[in-house]
PDB file of N, CA and C in Angstrom:
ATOM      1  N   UNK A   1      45.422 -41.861   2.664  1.00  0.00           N
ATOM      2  CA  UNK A   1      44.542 -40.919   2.014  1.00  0.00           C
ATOM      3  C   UNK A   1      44.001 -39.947   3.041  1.00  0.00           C
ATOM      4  N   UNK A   2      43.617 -38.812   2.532  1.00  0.00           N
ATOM      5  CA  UNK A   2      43.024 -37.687   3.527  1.00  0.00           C
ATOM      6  C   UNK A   2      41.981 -37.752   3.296  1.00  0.00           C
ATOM      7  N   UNK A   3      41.417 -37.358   4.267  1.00  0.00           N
ATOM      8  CA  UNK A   3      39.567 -37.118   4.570  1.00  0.00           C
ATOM      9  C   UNK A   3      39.067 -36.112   3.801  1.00  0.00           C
ATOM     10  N   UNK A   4      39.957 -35.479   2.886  1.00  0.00           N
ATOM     11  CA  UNK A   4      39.313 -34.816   1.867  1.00  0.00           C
ATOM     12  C   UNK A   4      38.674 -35.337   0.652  1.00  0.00           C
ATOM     13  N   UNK A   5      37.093 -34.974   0.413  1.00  0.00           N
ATOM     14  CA  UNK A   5      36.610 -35.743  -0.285  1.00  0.00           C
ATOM     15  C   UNK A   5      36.387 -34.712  -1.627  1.00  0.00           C
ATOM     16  N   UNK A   6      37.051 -35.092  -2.516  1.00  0.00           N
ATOM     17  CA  UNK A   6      36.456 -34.152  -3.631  1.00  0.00           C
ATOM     18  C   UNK A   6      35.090 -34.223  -4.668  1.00  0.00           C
ATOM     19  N   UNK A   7      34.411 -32.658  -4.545  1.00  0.00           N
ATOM     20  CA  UNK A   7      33.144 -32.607  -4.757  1.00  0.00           C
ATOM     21  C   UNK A   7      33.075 -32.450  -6.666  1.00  0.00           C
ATOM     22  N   UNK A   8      32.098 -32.969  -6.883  1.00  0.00           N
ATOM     23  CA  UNK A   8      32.097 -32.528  -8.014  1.00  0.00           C
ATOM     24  C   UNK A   8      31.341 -31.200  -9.092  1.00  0.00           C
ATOM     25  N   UNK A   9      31.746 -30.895 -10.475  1.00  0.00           N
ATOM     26  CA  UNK A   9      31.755 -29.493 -10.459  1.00  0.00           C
ATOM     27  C   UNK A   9      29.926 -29.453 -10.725  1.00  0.00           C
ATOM     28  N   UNK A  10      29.059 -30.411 -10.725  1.00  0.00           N
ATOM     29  CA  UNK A  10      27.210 -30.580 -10.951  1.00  0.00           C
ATOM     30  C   UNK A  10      27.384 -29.815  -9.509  1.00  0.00           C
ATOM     31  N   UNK A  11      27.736 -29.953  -8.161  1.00  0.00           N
ATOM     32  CA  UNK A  11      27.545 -29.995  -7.364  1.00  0.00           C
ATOM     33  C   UNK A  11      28.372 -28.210  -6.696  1.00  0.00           C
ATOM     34  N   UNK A  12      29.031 -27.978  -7.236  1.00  0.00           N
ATOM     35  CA  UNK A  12      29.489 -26.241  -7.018  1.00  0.00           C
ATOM     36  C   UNK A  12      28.576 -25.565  -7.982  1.00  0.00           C
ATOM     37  N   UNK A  13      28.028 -25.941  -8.943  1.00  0.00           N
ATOM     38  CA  UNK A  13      27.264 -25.227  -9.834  1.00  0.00           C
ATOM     39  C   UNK A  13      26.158 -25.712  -9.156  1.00  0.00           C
ATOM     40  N   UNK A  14      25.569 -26.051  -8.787  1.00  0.00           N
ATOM     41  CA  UNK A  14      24.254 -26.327  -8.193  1.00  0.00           C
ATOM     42  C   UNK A  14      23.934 -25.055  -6.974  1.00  0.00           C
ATOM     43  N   UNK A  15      25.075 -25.442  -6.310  1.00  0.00           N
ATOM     44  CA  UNK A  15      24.970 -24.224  -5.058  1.00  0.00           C
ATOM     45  C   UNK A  15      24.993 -22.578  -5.644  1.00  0.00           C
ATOM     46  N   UNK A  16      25.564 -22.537  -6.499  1.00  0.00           N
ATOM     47  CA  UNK A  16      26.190 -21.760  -6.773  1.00  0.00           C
ATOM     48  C   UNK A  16      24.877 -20.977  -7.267  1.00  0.00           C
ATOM     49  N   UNK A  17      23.944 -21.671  -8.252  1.00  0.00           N
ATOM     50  CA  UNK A  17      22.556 -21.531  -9.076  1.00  0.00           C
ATOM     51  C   UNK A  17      21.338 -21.217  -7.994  1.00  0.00           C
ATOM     52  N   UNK A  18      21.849 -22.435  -6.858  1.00  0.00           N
ATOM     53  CA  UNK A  18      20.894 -21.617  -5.549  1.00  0.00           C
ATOM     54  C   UNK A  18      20.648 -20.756  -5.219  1.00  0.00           C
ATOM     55  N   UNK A  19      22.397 -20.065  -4.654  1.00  0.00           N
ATOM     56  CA  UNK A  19      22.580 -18.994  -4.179  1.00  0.00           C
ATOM     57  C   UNK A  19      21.863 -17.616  -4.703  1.00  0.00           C
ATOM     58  N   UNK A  20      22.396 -17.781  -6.335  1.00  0.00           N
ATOM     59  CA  UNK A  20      21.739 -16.496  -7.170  1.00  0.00           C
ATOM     60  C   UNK A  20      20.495 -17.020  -6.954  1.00  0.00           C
ATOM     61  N   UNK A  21      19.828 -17.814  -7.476  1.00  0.00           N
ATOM     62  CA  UNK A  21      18.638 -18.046  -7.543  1.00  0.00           C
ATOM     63  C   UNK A  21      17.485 -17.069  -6.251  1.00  0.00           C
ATOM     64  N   UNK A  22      17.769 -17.412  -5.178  1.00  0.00           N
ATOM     65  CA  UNK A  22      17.564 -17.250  -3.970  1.00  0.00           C
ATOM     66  C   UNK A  22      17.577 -15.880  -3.686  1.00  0.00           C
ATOM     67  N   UNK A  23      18.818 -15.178  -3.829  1.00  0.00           N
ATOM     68  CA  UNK A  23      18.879 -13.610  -3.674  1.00  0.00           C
ATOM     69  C   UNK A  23      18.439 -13.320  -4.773  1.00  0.00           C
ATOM     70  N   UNK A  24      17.822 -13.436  -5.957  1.00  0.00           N
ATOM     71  CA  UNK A  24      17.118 -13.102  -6.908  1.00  0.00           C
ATOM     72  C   UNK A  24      15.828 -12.845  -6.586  1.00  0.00           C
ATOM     73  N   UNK A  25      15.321 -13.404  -5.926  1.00  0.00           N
ATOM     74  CA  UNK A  25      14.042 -13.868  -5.492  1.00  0.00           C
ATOM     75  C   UNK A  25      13.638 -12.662  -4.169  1.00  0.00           C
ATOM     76  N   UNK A  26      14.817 -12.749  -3.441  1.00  0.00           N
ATOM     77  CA  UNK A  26      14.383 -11.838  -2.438  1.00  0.00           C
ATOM     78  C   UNK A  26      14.628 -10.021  -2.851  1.00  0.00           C
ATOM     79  N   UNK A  27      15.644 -10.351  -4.016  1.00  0.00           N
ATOM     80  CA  UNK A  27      15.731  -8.623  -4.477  1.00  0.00           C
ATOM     81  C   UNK A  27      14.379  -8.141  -5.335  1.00  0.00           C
ATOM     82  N   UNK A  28      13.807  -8.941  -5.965  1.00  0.00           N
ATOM     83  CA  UNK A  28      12.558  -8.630  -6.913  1.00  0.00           C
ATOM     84  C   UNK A  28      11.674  -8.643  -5.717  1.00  0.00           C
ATOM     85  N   UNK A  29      11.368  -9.768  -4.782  1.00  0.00           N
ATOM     86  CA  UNK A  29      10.658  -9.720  -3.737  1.00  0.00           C
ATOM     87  C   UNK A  29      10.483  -7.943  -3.314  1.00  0.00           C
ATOM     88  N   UNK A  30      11.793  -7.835  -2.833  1.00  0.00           N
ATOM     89  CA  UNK A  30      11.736  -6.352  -2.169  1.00  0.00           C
ATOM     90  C   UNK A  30      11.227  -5.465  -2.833  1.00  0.00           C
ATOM     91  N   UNK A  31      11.620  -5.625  -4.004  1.00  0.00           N
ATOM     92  CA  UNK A  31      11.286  -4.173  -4.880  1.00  0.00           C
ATOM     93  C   UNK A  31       9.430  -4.233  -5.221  1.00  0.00           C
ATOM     94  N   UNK A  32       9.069  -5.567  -5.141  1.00  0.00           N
ATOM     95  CA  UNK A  32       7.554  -5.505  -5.321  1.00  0.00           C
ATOM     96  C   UNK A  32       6.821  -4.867  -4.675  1.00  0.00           C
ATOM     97  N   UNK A  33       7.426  -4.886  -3.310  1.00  0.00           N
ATOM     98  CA  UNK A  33       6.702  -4.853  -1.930  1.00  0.00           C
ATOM     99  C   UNK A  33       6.981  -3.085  -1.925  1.00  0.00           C
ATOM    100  N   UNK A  34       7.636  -2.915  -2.120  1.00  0.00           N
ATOM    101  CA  UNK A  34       8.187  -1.297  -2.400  1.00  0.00           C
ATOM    102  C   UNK A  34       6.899  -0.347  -3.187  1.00  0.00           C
ATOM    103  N   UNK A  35       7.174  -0.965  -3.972  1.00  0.00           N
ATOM    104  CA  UNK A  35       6.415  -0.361  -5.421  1.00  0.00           C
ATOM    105  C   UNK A  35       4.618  -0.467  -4.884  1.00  0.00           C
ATOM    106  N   UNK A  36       4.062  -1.735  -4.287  1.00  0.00           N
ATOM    107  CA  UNK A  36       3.022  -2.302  -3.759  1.00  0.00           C
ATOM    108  C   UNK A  36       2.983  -0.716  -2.488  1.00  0.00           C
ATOM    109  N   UNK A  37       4.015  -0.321  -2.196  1.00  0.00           N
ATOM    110  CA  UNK A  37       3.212   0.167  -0.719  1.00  0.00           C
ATOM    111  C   UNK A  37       3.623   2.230  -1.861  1.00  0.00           C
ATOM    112  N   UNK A  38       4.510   2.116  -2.579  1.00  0.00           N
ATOM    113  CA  UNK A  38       4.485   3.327  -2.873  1.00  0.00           C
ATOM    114  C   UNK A  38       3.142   3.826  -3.361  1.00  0.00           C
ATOM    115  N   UNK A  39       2.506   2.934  -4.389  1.00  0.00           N
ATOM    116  CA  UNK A  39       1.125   3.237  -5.074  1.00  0.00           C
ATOM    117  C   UNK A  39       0.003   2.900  -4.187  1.00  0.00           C
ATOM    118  N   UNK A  40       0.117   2.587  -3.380  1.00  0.00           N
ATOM    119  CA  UNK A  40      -1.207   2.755  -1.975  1.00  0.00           C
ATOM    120  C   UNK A  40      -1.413   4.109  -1.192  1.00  0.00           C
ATOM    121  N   UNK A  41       0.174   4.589  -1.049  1.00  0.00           N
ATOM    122  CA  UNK A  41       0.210   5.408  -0.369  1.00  0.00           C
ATOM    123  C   UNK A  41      -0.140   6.663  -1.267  1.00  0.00           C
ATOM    124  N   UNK A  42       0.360   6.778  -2.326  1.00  0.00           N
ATOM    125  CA  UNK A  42      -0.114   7.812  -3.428  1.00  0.00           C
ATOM    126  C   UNK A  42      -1.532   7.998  -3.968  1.00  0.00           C
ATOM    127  N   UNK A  43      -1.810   6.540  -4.044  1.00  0.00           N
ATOM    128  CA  UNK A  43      -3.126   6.665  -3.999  1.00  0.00           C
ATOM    129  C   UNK A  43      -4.009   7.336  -2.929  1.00  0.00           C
ATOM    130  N   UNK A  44      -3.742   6.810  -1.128  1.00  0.00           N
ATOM    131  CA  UNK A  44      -4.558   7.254  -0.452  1.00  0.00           C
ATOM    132  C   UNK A  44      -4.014   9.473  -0.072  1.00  0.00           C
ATOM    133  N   UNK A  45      -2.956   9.479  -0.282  1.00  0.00           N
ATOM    134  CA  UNK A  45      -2.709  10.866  -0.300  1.00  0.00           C
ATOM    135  C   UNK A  45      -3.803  11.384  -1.619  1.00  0.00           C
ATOM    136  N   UNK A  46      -4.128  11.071  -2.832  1.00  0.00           N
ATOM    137  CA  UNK A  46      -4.603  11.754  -3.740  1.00  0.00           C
ATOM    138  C   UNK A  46      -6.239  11.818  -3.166  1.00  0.00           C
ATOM    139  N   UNK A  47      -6.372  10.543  -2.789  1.00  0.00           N
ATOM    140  CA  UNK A  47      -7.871  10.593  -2.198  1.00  0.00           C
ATOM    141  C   UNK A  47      -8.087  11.702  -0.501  1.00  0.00           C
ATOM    142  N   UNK A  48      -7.117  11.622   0.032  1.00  0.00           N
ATOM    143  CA  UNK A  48      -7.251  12.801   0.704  1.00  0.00           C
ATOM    144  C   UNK A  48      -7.259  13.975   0.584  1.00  0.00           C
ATOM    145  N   UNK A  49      -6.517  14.519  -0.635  1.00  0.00           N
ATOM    146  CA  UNK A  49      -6.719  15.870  -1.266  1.00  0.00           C
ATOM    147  C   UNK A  49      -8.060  16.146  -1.656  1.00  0.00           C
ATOM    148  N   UNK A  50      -8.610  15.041  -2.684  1.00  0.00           N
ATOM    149  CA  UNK A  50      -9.746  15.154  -3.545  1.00  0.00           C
ATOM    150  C   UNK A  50     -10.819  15.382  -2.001  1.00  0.00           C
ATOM    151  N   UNK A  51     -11.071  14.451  -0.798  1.00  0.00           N
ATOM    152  CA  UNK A  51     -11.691  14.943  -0.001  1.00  0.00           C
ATOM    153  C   UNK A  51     -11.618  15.747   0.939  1.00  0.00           C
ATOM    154  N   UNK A  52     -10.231  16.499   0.948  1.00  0.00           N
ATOM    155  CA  UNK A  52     -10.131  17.942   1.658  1.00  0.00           C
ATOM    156  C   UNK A  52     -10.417  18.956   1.076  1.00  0.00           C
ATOM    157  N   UNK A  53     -10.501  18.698  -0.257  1.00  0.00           N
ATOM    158  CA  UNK A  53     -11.354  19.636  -1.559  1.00  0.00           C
ATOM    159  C   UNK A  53     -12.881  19.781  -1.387  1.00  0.00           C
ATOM    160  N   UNK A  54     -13.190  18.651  -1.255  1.00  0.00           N
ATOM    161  CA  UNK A  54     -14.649  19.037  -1.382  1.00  0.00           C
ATOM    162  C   UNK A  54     -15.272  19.311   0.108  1.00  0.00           C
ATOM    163  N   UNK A  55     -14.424  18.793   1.180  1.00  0.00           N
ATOM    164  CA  UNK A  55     -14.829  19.374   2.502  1.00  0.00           C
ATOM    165  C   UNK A  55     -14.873  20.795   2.182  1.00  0.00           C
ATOM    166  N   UNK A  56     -13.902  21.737   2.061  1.00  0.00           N
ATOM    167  CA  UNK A  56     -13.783  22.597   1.829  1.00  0.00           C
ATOM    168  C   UNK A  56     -14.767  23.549   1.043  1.00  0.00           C
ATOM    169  N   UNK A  57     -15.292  22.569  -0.439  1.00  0.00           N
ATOM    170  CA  UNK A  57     -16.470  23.652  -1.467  1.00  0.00           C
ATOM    171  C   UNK A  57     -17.418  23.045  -0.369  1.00  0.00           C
ATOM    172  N   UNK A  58     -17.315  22.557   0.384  1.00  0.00           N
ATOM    173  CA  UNK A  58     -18.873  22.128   0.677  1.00  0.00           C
ATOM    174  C   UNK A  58     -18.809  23.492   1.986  1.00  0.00           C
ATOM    175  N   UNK A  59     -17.907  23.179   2.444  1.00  0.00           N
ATOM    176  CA  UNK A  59     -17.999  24.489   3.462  1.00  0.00           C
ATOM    177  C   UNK A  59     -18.292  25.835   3.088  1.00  0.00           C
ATOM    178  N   UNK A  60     -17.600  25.828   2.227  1.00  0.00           N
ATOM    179  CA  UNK A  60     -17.951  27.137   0.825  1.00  0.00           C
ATOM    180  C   UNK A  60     -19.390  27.742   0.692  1.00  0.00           C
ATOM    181  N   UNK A  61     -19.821  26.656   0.422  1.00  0.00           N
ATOM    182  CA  UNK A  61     -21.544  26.601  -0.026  1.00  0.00           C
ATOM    183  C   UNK A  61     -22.537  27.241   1.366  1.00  0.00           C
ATOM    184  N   UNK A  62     -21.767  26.743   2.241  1.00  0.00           N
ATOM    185  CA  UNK A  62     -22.762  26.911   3.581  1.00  0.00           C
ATOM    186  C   UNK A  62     -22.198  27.891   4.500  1.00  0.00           C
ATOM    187  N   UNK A  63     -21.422  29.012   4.004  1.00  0.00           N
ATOM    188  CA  UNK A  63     -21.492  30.461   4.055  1.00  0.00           C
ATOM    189  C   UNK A  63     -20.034  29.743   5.228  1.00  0.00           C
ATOM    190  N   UNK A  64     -19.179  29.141   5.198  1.00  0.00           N
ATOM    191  CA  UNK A  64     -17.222  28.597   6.008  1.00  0.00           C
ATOM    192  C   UNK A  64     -17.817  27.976   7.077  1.00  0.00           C
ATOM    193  N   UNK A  65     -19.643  27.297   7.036  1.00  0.00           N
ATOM    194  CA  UNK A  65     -19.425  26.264   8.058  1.00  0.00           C
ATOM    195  C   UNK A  65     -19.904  24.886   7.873  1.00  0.00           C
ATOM    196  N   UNK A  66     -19.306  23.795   8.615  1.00  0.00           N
ATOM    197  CA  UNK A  66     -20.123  22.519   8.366  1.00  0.00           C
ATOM    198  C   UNK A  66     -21.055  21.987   9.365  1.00  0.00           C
ATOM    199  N   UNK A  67     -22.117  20.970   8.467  1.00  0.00           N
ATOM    200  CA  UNK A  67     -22.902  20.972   9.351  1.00  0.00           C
ATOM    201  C   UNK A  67     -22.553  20.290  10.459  1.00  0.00           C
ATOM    202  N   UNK A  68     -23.603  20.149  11.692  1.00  0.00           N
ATOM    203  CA  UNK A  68     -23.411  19.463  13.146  1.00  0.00           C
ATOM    204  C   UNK A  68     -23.927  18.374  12.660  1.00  0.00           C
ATOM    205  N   UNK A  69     -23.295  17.406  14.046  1.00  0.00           N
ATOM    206  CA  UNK A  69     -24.062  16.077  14.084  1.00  0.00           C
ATOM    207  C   UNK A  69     -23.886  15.287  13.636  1.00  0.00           C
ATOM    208  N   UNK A  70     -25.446  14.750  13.473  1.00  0.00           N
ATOM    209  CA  UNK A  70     -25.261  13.055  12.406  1.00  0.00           C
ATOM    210  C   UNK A  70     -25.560  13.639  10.819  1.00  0.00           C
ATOM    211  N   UNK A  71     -25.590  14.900  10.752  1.00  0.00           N
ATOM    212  CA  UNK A  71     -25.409  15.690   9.132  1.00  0.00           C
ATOM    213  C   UNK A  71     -24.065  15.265   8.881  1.00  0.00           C
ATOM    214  N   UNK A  72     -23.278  15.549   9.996  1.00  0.00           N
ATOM    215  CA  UNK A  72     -21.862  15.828   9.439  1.00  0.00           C
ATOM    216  C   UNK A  72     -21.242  14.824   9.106  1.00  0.00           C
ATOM    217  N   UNK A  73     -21.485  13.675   9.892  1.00  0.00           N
ATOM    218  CA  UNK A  73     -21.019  11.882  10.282  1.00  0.00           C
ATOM    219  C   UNK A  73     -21.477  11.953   8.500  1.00  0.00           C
ATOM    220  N   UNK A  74     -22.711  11.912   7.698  1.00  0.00           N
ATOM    221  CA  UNK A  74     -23.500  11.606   6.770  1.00  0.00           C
ATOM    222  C   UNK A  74     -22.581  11.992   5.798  1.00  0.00           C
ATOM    223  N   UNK A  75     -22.135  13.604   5.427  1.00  0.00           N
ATOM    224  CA  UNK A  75     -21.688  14.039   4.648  1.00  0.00           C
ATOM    225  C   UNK A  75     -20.110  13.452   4.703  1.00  0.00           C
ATOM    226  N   UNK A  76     -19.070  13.136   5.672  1.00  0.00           N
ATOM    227  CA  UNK A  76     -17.933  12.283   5.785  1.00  0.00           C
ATOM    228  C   UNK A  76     -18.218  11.478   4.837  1.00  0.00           C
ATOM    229  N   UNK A  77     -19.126  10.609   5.561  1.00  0.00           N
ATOM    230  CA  UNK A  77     -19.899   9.042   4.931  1.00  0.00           C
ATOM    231  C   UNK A  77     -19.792   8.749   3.453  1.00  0.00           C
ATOM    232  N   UNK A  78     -20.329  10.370   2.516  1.00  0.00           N
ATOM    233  CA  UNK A  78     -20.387  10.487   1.109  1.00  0.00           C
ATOM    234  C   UNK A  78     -19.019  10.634   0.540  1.00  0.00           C
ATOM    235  N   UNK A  79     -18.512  11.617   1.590  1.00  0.00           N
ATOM    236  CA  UNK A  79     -17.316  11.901   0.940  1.00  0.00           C
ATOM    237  C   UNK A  79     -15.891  10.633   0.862  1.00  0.00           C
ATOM    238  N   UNK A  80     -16.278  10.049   1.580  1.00  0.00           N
ATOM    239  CA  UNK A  80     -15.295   8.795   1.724  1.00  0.00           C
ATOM    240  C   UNK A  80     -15.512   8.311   0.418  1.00  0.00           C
ATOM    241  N   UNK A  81     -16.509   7.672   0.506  1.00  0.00           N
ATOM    242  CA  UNK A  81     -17.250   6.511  -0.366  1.00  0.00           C
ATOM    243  C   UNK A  81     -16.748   6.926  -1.937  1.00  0.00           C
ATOM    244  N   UNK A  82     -16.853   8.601  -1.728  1.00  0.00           N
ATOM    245  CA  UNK A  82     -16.787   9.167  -3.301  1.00  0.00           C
ATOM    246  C   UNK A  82     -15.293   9.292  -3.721  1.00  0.00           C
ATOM    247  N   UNK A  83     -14.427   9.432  -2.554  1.00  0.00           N
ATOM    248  CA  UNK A  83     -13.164   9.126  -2.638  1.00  0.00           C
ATOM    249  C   UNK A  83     -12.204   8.090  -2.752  1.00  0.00           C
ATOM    250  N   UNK A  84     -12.904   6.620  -2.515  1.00  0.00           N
ATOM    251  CA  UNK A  84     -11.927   5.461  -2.539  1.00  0.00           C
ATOM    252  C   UNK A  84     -11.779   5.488  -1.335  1.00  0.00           C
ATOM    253  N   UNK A  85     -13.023   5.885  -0.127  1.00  0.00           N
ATOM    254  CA  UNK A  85     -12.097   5.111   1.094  1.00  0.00           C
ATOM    255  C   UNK A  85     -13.402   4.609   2.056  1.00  0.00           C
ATOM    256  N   UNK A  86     -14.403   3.817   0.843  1.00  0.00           N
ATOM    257  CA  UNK A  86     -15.477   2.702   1.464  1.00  0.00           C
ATOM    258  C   UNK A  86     -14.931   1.739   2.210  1.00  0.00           C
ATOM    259  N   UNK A  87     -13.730   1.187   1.890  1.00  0.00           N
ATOM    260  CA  UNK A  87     -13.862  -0.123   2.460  1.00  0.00           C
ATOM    261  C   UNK A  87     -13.397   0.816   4.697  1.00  0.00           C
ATOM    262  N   UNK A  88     -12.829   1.706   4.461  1.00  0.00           N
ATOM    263  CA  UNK A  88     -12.729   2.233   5.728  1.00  0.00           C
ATOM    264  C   UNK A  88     -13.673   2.390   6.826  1.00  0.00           C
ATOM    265  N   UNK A  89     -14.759   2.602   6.060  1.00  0.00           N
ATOM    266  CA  UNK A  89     -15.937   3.344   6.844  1.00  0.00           C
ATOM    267  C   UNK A  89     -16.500   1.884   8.047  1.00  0.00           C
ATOM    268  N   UNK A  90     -16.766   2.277   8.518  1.00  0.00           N
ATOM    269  CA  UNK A  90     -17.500   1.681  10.053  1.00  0.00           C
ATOM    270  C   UNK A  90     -16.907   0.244   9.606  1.00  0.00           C
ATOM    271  N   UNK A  91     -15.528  -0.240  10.265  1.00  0.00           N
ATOM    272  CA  UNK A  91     -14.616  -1.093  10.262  1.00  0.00           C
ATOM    273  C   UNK A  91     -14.895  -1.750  11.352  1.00  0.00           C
ATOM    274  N   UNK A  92     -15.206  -1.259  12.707  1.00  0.00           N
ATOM    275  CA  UNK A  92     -15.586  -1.653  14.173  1.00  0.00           C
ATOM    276  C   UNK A  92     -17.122  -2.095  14.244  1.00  0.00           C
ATOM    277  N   UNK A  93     -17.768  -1.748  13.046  1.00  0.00           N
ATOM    278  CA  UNK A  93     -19.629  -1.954  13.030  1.00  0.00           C
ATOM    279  C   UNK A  93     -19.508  -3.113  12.459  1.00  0.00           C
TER     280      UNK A  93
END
């Protein structure tokens, strides 16, 4: 007899169910992670418009300048917060 041992077919279908199984897992995986970073990034681009907008009317208002200082740090401060980007602010404080 030869050292060939024959497998049975529970046992090619098993692997076989892995296999897909497995790259199933990592193709949906990918595409989550995709989709997860496309709508972050769209999001934080829209929130940068909305606060390069109002940098802007606010500059408007105060004849094309902004204020100095800890005015200016203050008014950032609002404008973040009002934009969706609180959790950013004083990260190192």
């Amino acid at each position: 007899m030869s050292g060939n041992r024959r497998r049975s077919l529970l046992y090619h279908i098993s692997i076989r169910y892995f296999v897909i199984l497995l790259t199933t897992i990592v193709i949906v995986s990918a595409a989550i992670i995709f989709l997860i970073y496309r709508d972050v990034k769209t999001t934080q681009r829209s929130g940068l418009e909305r606060m390069a907008e109002d940098l802007a009317a606010e500059a408007a208002g105060r004849g094309g300048r902004l204020p100095d200082g800890a005015e200016l740090g203050r008014l950032l401060d609002q404008l973040a917060r009002r934009n969706g980007f609180s959790s950013l602010i004083r990260i190192g404080a």
